[in-house]
N, C-alpha and C. Protein backbone atom coordinates (compact mmCIF):
# COMPACT_ATOMS: atom_id res chain seq x y z
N UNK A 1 13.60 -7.67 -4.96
CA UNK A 1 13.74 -7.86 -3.52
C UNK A 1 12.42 -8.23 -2.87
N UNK A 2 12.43 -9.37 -1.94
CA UNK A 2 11.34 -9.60 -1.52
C UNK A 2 11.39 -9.11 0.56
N UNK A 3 12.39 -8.36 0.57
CA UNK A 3 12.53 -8.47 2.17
C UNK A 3 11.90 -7.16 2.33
N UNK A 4 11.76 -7.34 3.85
CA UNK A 4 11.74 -5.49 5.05
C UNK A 4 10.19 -5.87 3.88
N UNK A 5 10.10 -4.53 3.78
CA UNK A 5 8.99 -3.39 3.22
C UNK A 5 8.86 -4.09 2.04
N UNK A 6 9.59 -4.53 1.12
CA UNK A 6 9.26 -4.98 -0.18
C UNK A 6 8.15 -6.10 -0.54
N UNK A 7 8.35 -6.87 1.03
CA UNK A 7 7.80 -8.11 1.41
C UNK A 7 6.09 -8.27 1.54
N UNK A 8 5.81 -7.29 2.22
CA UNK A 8 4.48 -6.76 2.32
C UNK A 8 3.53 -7.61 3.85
N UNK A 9 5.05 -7.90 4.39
CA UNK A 9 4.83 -8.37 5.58
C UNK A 9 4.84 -7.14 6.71
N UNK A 10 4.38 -7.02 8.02
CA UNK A 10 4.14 -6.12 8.96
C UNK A 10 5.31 -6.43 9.55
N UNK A 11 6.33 -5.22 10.22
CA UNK A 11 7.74 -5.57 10.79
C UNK A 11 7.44 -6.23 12.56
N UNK A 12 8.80 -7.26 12.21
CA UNK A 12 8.22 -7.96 13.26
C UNK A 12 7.54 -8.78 13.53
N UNK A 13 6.73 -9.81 12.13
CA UNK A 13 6.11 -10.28 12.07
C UNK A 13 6.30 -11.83 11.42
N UNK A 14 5.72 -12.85 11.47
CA UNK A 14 5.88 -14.08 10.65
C UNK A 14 4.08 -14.57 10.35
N UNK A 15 4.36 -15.67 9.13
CA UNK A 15 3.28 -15.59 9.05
C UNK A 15 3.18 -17.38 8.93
N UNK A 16 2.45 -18.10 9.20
CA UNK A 16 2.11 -19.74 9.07
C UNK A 16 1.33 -19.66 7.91
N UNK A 17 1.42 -20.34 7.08
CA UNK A 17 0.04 -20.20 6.16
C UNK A 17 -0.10 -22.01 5.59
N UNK A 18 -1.10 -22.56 4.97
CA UNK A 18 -1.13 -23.77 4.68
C UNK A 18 -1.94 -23.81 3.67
N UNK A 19 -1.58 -23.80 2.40
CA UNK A 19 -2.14 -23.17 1.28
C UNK A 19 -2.69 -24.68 0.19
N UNK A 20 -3.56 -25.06 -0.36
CA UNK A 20 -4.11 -25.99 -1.43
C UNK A 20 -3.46 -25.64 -2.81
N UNK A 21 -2.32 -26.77 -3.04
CA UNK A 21 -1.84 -26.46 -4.42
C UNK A 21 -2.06 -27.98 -5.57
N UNK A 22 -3.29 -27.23 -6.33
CA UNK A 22 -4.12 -29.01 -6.88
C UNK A 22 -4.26 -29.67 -5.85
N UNK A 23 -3.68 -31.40 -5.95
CA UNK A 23 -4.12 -32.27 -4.64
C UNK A 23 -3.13 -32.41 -3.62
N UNK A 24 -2.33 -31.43 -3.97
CA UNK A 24 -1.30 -31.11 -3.07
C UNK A 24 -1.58 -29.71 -1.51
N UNK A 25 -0.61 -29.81 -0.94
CA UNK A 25 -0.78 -28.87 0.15
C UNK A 25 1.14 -28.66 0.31
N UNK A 26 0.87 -26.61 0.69
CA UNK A 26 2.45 -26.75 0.65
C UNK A 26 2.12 -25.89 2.19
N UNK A 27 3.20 -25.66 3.18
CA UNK A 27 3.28 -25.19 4.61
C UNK A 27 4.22 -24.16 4.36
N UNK A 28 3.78 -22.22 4.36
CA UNK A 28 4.17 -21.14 4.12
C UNK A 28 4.56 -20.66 5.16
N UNK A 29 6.22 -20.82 5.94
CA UNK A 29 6.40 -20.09 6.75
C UNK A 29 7.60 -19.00 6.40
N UNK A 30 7.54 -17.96 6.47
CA UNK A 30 8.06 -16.88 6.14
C UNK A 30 7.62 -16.01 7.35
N UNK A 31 8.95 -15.05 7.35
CA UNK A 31 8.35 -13.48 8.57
C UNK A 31 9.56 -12.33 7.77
N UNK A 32 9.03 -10.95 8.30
CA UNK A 32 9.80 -10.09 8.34
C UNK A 32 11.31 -10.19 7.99
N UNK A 33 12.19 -10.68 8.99
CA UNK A 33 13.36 -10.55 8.91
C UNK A 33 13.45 -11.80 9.44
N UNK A 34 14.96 -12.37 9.03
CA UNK A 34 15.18 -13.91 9.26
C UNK A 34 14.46 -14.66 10.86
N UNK A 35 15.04 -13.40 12.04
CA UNK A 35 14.78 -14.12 13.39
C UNK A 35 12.79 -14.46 13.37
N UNK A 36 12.09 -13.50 12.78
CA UNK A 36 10.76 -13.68 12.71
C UNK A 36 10.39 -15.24 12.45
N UNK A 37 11.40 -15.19 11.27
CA UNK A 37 10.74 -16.68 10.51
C UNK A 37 11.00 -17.85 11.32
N UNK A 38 12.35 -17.21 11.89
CA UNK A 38 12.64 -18.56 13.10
C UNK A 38 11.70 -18.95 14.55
N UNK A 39 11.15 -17.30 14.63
CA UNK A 39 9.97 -17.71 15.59
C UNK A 39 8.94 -18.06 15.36
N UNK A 40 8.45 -18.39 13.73
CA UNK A 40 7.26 -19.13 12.99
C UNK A 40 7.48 -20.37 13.51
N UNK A 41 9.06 -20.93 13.05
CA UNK A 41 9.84 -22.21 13.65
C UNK A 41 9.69 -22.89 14.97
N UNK A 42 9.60 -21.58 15.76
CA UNK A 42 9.79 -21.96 16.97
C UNK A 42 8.07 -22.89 17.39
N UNK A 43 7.63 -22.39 17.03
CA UNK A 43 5.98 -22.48 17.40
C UNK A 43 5.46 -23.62 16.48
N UNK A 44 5.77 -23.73 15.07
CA UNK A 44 6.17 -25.56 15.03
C UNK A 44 6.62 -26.30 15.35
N UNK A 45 7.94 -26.00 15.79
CA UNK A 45 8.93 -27.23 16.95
C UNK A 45 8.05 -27.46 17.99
N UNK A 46 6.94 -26.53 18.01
CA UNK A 46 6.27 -27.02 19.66
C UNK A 46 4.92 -26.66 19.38
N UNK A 47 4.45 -27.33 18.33
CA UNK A 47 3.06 -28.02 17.91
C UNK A 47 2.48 -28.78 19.08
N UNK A 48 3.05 -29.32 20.08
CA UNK A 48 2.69 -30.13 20.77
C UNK A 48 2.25 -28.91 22.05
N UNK A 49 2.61 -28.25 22.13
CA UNK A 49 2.43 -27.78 23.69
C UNK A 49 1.06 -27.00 23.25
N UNK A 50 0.19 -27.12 24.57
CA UNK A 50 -1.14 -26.90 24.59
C UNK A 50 -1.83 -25.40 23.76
N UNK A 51 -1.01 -24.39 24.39
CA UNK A 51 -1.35 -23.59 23.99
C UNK A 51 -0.84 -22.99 22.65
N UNK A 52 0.16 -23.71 21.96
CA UNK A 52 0.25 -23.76 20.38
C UNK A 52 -0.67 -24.11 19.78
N UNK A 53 -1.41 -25.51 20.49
CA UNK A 53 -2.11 -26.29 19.63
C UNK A 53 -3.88 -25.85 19.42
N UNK A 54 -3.92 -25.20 20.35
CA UNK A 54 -5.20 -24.24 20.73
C UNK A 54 -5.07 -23.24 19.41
N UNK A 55 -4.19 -22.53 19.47
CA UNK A 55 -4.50 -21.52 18.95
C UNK A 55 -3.89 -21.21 17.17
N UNK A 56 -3.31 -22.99 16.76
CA UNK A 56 -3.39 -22.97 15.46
C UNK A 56 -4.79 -24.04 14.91
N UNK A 57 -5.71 -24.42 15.78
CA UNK A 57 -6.39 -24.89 15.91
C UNK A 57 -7.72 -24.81 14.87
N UNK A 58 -7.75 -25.65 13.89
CA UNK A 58 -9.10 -25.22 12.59
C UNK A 58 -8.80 -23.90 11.99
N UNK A 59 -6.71 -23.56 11.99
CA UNK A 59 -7.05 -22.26 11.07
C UNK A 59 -5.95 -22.25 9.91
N UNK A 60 -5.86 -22.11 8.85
CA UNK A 60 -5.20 -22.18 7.88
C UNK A 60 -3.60 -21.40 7.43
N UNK A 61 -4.21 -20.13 8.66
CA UNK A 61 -3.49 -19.02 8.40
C UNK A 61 -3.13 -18.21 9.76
N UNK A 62 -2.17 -18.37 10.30
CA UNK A 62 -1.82 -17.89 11.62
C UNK A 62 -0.51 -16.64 11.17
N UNK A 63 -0.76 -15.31 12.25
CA UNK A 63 0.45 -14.76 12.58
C UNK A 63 1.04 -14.77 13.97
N UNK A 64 2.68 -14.75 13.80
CA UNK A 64 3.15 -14.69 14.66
C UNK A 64 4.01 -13.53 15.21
N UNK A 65 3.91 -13.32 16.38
CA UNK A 65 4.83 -12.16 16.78
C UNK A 65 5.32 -12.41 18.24
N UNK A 66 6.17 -11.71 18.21
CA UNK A 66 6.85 -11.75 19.37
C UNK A 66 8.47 -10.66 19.51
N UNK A 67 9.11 -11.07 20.72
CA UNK A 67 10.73 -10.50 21.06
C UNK A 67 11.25 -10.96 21.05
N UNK A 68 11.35 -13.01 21.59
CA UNK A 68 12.12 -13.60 21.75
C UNK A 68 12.25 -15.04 20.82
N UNK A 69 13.30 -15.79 20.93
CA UNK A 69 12.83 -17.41 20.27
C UNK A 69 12.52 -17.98 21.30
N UNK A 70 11.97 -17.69 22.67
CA UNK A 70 11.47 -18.27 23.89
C UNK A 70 10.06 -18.17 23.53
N UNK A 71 9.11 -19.85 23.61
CA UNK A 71 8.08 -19.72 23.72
C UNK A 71 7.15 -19.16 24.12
N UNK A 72 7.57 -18.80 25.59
CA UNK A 72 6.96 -17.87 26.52
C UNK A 72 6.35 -16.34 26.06
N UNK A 73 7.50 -15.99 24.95
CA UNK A 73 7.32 -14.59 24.03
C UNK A 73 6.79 -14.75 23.11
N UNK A 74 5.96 -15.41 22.79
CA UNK A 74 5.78 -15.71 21.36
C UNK A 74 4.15 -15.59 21.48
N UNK A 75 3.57 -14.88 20.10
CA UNK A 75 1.90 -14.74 20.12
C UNK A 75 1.88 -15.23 19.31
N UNK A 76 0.62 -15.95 18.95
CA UNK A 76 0.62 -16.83 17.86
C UNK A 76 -1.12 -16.57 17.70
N UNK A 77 -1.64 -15.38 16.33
CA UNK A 77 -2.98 -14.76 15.99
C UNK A 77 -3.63 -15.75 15.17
C-alpha cells in the first residue's frame, strides 16, 4: 500500500516534484488522498496566473496544501 500513512506524505498534502531521469525529466504529482493530488492539478491548470508562477518559480520541488479545488485556497510552499 502506498496511500494515507503508508505514503509518507503529510495529511492533506500534495507534492509537485520535477525529478532528472538520465536525459530525461519526469513531473511528480502525487498528494495524500486523491482530492490533494487534484489540488497539485489545480495549480498546474493555472501555471499561468501570477501568483502560481511566483511561487513555483526556480524550484524543483513544491508543496501544496489547501481546503478547497478553488485557487483562492490553495498554498503552494
Amino acid at each position: 500500500p502506498a496511500c494515507g500513512t503508508a505514503s509518507g506524505f503529510a495529511s492533506d498534502t500534495a507534492y509537485i516534484e520535477l525529478v532528472e531521469n538520465g536525459d530525461k525529466n519526469a513531473l511528480i504529482v502525487a498528494g495524500w488522498e486523491a482530492s490533494d493530488t487534484r489540488r497539485a492539478g489545480v495549480v498546474l491548470a493555472n501555471y499561468a496566473d501570477t501568483t502560481i508562477k511566483t511561487a513555483l518559480a526556480g524550484k524543483s520541488a513544491v508543496t501544496v496544501k489547501g481546503t478547497s479545488l478553488e485557487l483562492t485556497g490553495i498554498t503552494v510552499a
